[in-house]
Structures are given as C-alpha cells and as structure tokens.
C-alpha atoms as a PDB file:
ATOM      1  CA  UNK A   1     -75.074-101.910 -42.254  1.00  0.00           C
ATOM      2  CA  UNK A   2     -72.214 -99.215 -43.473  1.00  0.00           C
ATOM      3  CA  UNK A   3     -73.697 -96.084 -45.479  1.00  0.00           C
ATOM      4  CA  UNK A   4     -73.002 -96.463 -49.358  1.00  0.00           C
ATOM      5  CA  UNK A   5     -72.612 -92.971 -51.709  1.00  0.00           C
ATOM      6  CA  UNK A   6     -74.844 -93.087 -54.570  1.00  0.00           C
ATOM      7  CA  UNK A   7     -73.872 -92.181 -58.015  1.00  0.00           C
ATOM      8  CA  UNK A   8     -75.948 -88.964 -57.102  1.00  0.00           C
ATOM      9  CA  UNK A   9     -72.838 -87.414 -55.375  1.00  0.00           C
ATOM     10  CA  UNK A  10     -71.389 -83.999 -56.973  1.00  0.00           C
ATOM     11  CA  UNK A  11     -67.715 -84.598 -55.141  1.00  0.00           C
ATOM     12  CA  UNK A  12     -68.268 -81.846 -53.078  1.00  0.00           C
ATOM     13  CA  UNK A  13     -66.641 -83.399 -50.120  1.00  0.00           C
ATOM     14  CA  UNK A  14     -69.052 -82.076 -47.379  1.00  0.00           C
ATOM     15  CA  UNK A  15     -69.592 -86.080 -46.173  1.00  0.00           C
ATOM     16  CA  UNK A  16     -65.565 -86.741 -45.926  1.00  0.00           C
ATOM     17  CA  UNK A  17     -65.662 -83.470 -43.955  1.00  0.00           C
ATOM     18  CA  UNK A  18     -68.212 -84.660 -41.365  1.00  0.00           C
ATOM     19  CA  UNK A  19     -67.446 -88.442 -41.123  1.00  0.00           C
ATOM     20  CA  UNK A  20     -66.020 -89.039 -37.409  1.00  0.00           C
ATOM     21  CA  UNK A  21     -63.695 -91.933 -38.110  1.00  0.00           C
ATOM     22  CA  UNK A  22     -62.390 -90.868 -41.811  1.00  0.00           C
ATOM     23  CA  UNK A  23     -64.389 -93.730 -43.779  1.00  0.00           C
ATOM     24  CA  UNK A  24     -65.008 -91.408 -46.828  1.00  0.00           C
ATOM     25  CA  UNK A  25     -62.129 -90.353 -49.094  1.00  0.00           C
ATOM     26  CA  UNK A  26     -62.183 -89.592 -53.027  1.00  0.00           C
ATOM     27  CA  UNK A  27     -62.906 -92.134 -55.454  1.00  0.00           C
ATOM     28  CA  UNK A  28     -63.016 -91.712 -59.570  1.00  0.00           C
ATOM     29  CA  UNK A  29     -66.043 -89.678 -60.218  1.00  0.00           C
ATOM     30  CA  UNK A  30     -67.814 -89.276 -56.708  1.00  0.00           C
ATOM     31  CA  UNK A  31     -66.741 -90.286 -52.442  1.00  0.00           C
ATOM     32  CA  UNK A  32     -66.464 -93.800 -51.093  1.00  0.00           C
ATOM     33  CA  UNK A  33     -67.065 -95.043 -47.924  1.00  0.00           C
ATOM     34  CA  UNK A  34     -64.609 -97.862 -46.450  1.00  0.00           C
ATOM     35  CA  UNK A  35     -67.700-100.173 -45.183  1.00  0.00           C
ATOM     36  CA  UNK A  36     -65.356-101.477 -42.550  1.00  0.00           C
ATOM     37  CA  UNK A  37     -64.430 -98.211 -40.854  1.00  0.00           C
ATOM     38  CA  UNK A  38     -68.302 -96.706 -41.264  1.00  0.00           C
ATOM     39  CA  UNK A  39     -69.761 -96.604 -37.655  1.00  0.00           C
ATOM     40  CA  UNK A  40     -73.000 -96.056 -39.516  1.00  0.00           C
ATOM     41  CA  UNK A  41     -73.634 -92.415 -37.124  1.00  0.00           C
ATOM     42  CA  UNK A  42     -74.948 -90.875 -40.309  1.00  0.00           C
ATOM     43  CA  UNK A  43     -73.151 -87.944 -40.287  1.00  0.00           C
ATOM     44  CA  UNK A  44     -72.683 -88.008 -43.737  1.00  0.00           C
ATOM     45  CA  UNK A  45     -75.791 -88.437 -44.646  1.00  0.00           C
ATOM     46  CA  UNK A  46     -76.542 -85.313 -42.561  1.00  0.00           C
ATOM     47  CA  UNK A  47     -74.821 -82.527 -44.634  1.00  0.00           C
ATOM     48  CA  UNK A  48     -74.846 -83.909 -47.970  1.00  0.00           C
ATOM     49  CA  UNK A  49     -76.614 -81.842 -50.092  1.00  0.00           C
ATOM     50  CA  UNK A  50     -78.144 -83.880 -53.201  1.00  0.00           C
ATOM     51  CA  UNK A  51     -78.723 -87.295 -50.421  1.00  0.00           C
ATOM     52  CA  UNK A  52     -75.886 -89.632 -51.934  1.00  0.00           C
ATOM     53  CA  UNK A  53     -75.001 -91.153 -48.820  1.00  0.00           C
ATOM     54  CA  UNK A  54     -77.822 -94.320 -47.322  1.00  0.00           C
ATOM     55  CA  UNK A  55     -77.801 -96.727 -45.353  1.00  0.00           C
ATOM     56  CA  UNK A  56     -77.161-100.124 -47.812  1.00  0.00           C
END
C-alpha cells in the first residue's frame, strides 16, 4: 500500500527531497504523495522529522 502524509507534516520538504521516484510534491497546507508513483521504499518516512509519512 502507497505511504500517505498525515496532517502532522510542517512542509518542510525533507520527504519530497528523499523520495526516489518524485511521488511527493506540495499540496495546500502540507506534501502529498501520488499513491500511484509511491514504490512504498519508505524513504520518506525515513527523514521526516515530526513522522507524517505511513504506510495507509
């Protein structure tokens, strides 16, 4: 299952950074993951530093 960003995300754009394929981009208010392109590696998940990103 694709990675989700909780609403616990400060925008800081650390995941978008990290994410292998470019799944994450900038969405109103916090980052997004495109579930289709996720590869679910957890990168993003990784180097986030308040835990937004999980597996759905």
């Amino acid at each position: 299952m694709a990675y989700i960003i909780s609403d616990d995300c400060v925008s800081c754009g650390a995941c978008a950074a990290e994410c292998p394929v470019g799944a994450i981009s900038e969405g109103d208010g916090k980052y997004v993951i495109d579930a289709d392109a996720c590869v679910e590696c957890g990168a993003c998940a990784g180097v986030c530093p308040v835990g937004a990103p999980n597996a759905e």
